[in-house]
PDB file of N, CA and C in Angstrom:
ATOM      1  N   UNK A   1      35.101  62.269 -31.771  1.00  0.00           N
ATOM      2  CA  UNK A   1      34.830  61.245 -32.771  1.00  0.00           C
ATOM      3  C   UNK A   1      35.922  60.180 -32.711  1.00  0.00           C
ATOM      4  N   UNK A   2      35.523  58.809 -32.476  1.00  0.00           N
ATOM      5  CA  UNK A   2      36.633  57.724 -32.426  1.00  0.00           C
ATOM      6  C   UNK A   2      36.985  57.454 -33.987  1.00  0.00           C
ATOM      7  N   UNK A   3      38.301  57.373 -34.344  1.00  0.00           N
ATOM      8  CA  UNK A   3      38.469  56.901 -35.568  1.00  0.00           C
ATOM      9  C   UNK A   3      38.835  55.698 -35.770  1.00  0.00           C
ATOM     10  N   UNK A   4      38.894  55.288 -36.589  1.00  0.00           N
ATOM     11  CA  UNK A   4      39.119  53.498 -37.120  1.00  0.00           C
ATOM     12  C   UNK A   4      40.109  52.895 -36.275  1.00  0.00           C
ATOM     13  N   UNK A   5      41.470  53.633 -36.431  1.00  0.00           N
ATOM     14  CA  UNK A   5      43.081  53.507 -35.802  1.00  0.00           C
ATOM     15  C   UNK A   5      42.607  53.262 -34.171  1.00  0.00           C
ATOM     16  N   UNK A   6      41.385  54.503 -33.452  1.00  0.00           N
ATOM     17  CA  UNK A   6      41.203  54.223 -32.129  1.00  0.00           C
ATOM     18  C   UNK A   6      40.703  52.743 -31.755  1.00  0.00           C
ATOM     19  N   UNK A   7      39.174  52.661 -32.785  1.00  0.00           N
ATOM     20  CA  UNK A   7      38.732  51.350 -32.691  1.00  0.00           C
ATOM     21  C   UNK A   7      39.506  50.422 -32.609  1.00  0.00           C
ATOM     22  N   UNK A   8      40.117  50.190 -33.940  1.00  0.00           N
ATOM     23  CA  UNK A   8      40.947  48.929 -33.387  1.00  0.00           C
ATOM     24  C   UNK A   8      41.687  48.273 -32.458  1.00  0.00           C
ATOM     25  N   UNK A   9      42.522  49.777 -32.131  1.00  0.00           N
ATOM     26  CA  UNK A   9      43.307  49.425 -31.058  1.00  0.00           C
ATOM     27  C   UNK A   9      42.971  49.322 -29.746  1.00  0.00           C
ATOM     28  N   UNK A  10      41.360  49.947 -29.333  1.00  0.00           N
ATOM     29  CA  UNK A  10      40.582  49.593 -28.455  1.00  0.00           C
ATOM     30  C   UNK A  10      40.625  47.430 -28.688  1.00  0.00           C
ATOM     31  N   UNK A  11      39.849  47.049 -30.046  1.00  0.00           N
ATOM     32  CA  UNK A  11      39.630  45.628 -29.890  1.00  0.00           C
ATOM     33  C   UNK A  11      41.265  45.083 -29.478  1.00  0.00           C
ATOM     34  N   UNK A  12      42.169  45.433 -30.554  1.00  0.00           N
ATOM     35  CA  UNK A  12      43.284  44.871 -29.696  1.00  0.00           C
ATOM     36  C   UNK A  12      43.264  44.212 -28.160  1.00  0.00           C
ATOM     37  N   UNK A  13      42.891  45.807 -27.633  1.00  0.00           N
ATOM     38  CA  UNK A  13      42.827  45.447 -26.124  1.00  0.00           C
ATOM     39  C   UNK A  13      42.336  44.216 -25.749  1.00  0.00           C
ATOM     40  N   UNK A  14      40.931  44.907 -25.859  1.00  0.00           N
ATOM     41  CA  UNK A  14      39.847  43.471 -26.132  1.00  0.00           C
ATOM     42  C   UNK A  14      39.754  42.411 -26.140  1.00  0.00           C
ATOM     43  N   UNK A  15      40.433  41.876 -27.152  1.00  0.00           N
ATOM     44  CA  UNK A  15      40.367  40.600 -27.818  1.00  0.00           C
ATOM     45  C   UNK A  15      41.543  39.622 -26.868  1.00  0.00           C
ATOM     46  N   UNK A  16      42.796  40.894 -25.867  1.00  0.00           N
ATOM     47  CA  UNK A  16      43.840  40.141 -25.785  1.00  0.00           C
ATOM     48  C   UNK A  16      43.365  39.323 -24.659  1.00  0.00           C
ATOM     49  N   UNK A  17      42.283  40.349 -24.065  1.00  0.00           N
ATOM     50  CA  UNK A  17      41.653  39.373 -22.738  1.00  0.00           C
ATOM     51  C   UNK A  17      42.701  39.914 -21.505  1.00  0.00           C
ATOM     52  N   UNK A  18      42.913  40.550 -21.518  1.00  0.00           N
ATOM     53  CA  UNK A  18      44.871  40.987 -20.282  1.00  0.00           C
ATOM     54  C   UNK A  18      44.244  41.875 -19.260  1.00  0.00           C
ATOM     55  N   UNK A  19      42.800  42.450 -19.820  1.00  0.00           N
ATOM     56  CA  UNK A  19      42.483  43.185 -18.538  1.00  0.00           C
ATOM     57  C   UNK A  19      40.673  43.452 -18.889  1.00  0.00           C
ATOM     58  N   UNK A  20      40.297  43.985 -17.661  1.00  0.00           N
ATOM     59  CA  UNK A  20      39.051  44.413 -17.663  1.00  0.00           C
ATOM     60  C   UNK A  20      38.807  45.493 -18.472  1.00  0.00           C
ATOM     61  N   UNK A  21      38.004  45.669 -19.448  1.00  0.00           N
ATOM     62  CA  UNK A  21      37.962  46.951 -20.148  1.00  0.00           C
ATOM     63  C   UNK A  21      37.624  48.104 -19.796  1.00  0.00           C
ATOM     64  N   UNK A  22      36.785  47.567 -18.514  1.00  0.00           N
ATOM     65  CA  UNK A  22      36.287  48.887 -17.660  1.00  0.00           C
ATOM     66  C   UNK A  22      37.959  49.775 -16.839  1.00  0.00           C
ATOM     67  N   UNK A  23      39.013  49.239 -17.041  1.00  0.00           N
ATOM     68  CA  UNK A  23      39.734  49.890 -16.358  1.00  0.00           C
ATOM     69  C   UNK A  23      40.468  50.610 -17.441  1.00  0.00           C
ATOM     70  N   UNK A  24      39.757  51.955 -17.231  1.00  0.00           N
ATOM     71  CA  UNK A  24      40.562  52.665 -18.156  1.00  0.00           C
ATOM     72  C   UNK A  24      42.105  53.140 -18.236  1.00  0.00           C
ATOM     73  N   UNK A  25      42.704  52.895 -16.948  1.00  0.00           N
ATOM     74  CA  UNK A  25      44.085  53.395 -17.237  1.00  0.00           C
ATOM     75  C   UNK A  25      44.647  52.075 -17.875  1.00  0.00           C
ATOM     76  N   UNK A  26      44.243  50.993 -17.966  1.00  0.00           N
ATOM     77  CA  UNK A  26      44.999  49.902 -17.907  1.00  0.00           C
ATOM     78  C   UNK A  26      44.886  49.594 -19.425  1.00  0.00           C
ATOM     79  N   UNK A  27      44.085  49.718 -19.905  1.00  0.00           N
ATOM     80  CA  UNK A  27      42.558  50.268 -21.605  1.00  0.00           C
ATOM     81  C   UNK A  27      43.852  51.170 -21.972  1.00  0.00           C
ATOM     82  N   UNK A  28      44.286  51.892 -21.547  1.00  0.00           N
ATOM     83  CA  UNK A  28      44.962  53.435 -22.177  1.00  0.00           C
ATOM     84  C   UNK A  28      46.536  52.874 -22.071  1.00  0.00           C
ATOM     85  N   UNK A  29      47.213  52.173 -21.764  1.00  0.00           N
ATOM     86  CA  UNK A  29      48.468  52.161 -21.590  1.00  0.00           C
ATOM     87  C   UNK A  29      48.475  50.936 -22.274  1.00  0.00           C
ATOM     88  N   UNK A  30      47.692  49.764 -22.386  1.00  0.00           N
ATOM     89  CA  UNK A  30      47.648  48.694 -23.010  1.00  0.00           C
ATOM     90  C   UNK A  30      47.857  48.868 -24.514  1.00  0.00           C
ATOM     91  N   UNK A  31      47.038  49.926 -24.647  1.00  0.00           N
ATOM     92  CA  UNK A  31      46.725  50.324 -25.967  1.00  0.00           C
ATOM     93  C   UNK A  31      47.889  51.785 -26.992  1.00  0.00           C
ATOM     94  N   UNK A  32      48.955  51.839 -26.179  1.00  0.00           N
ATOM     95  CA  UNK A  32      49.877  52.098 -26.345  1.00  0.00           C
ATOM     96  C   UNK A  32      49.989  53.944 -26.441  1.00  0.00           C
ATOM     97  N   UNK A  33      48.806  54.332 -25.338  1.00  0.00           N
ATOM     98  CA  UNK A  33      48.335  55.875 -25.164  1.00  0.00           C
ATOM     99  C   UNK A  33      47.646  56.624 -26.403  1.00  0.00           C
ATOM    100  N   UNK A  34      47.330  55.272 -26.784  1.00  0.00           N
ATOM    101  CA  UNK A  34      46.496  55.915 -28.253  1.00  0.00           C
ATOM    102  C   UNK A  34      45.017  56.191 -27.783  1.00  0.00           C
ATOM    103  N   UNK A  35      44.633  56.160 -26.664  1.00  0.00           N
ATOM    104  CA  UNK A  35      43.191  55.850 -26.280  1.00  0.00           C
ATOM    105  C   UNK A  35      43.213  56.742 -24.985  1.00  0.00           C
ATOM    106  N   UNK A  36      42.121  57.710 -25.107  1.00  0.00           N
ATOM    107  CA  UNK A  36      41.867  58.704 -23.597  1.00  0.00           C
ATOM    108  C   UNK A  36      40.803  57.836 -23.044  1.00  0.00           C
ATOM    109  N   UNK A  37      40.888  58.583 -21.368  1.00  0.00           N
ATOM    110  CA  UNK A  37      39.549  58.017 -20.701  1.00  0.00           C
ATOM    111  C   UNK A  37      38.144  58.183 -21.637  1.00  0.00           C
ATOM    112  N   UNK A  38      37.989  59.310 -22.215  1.00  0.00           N
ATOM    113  CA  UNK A  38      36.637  60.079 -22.878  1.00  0.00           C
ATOM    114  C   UNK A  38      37.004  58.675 -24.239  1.00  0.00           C
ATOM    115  N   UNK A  39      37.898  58.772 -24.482  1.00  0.00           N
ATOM    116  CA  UNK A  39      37.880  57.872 -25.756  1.00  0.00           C
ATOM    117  C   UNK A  39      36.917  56.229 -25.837  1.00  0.00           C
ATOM    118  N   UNK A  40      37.920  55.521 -24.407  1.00  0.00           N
ATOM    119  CA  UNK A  40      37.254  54.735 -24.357  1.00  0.00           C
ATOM    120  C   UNK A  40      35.535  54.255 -23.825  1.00  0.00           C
ATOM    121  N   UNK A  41      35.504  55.447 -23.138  1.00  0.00           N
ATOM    122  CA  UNK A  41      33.581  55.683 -22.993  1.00  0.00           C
ATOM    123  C   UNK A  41      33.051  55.500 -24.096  1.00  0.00           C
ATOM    124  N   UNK A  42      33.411  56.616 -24.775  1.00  0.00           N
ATOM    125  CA  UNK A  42      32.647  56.867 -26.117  1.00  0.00           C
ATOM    126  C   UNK A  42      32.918  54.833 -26.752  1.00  0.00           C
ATOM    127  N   UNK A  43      33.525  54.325 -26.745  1.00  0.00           N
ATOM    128  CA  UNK A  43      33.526  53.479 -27.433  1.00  0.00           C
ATOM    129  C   UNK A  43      32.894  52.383 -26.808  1.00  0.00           C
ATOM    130  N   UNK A  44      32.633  52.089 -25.663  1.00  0.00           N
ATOM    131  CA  UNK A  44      31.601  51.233 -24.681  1.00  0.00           C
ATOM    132  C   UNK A  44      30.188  51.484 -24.890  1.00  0.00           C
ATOM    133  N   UNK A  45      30.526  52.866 -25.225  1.00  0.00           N
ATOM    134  CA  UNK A  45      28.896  53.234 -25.246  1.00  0.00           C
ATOM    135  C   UNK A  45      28.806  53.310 -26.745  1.00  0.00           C
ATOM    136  N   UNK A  46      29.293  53.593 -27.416  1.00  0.00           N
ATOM    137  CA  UNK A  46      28.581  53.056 -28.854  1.00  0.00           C
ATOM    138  C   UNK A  46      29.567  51.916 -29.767  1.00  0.00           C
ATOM    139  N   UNK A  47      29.921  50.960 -28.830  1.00  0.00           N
ATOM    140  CA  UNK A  47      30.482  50.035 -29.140  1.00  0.00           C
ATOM    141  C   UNK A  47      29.672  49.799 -30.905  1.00  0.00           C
ATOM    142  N   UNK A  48      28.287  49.168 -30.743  1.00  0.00           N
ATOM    143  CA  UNK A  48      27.906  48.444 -32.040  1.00  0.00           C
ATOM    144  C   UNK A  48      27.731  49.377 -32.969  1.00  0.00           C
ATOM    145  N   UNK A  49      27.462  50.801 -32.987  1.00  0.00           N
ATOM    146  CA  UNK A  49      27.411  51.229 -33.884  1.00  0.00           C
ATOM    147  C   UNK A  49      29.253  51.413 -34.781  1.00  0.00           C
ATOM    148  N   UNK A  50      29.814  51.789 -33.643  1.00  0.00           N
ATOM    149  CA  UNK A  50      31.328  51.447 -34.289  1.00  0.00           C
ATOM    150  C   UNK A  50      31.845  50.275 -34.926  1.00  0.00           C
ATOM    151  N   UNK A  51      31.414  49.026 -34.528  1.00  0.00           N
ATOM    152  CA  UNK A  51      31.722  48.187 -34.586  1.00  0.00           C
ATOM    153  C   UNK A  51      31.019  47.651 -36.143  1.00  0.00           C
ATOM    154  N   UNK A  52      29.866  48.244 -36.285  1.00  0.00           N
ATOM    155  CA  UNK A  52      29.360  48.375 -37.430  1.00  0.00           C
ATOM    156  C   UNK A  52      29.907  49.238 -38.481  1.00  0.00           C
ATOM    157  N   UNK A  53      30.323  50.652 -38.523  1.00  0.00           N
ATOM    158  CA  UNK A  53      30.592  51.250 -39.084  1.00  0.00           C
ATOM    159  C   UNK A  53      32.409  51.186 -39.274  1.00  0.00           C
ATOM    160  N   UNK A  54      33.027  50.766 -38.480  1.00  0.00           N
ATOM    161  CA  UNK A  54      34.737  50.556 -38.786  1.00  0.00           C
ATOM    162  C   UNK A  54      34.954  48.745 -38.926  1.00  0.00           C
ATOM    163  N   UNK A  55      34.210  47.678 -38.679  1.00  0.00           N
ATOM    164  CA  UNK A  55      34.548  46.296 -38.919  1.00  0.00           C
ATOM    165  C   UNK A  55      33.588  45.785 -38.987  1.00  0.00           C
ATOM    166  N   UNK A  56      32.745  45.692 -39.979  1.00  0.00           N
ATOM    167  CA  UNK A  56      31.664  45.170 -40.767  1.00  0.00           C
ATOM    168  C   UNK A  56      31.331  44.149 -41.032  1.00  0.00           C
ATOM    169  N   UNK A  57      31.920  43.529 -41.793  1.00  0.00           N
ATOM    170  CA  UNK A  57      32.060  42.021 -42.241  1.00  0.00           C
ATOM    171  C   UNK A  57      32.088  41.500 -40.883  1.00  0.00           C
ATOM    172  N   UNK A  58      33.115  41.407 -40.076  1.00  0.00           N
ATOM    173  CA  UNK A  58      33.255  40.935 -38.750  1.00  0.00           C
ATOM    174  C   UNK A  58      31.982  41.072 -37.913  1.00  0.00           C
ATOM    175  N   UNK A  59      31.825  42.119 -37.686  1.00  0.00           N
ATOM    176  CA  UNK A  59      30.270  42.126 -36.990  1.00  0.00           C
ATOM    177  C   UNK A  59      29.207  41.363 -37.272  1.00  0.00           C
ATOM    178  N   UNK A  60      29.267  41.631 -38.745  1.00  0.00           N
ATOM    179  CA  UNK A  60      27.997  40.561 -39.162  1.00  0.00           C
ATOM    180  C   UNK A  60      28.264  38.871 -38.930  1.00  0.00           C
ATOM    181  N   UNK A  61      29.208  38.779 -39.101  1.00  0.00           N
ATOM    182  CA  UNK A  61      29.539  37.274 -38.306  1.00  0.00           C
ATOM    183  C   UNK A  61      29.475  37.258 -36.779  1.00  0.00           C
ATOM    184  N   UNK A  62      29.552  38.240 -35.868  1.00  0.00           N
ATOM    185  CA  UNK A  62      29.225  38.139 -34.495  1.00  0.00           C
ATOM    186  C   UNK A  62      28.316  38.272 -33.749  1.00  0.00           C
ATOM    187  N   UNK A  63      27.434  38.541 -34.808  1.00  0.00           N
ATOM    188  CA  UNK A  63      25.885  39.378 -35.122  1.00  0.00           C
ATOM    189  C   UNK A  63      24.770  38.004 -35.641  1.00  0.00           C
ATOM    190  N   UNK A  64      25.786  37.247 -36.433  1.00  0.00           N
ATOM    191  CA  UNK A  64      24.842  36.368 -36.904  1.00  0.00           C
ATOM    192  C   UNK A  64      23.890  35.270 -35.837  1.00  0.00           C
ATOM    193  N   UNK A  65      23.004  34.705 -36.569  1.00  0.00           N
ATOM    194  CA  UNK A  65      21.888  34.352 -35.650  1.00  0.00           C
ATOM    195  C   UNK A  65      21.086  34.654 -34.587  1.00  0.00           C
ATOM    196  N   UNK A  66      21.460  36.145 -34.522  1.00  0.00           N
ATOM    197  CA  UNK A  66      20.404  36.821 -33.279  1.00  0.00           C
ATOM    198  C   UNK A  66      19.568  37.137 -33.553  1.00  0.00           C
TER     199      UNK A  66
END
């Protein structure tokens, strides 16, 4: 189960733009070893439902007009 603390610090990554997200060692050390390989799968693959359920408000603004 990813928790909030993982999420975020997954978008951290994310957002900084510094690497491909698909590279998980780079995902895992970026992110300050708070994040396993299994971690960040799980979070690619249910990115929107996380993204829904830990940053909400935000989503719905990234969400809007589709």
């Amino acid at each position: 189960m990813i928790t909030r603390e993982q999420f975020l610090a997954y978008e951290v990554v994310r957002e900084s733009g510094v690497t491909n997200m698909w590279d998980w060692k780079a995902v895992q050390r970026l992110s300050g070893g708070m994040l396993e390989k299994g971690d960040i799968a799980e979070i690619v693959k249910n990115y929107r439902e996380l993204a829904q359920q830990y940053d909400p408000q935000r989503y719905a603004v990234i969400t809007e007009g589709r």
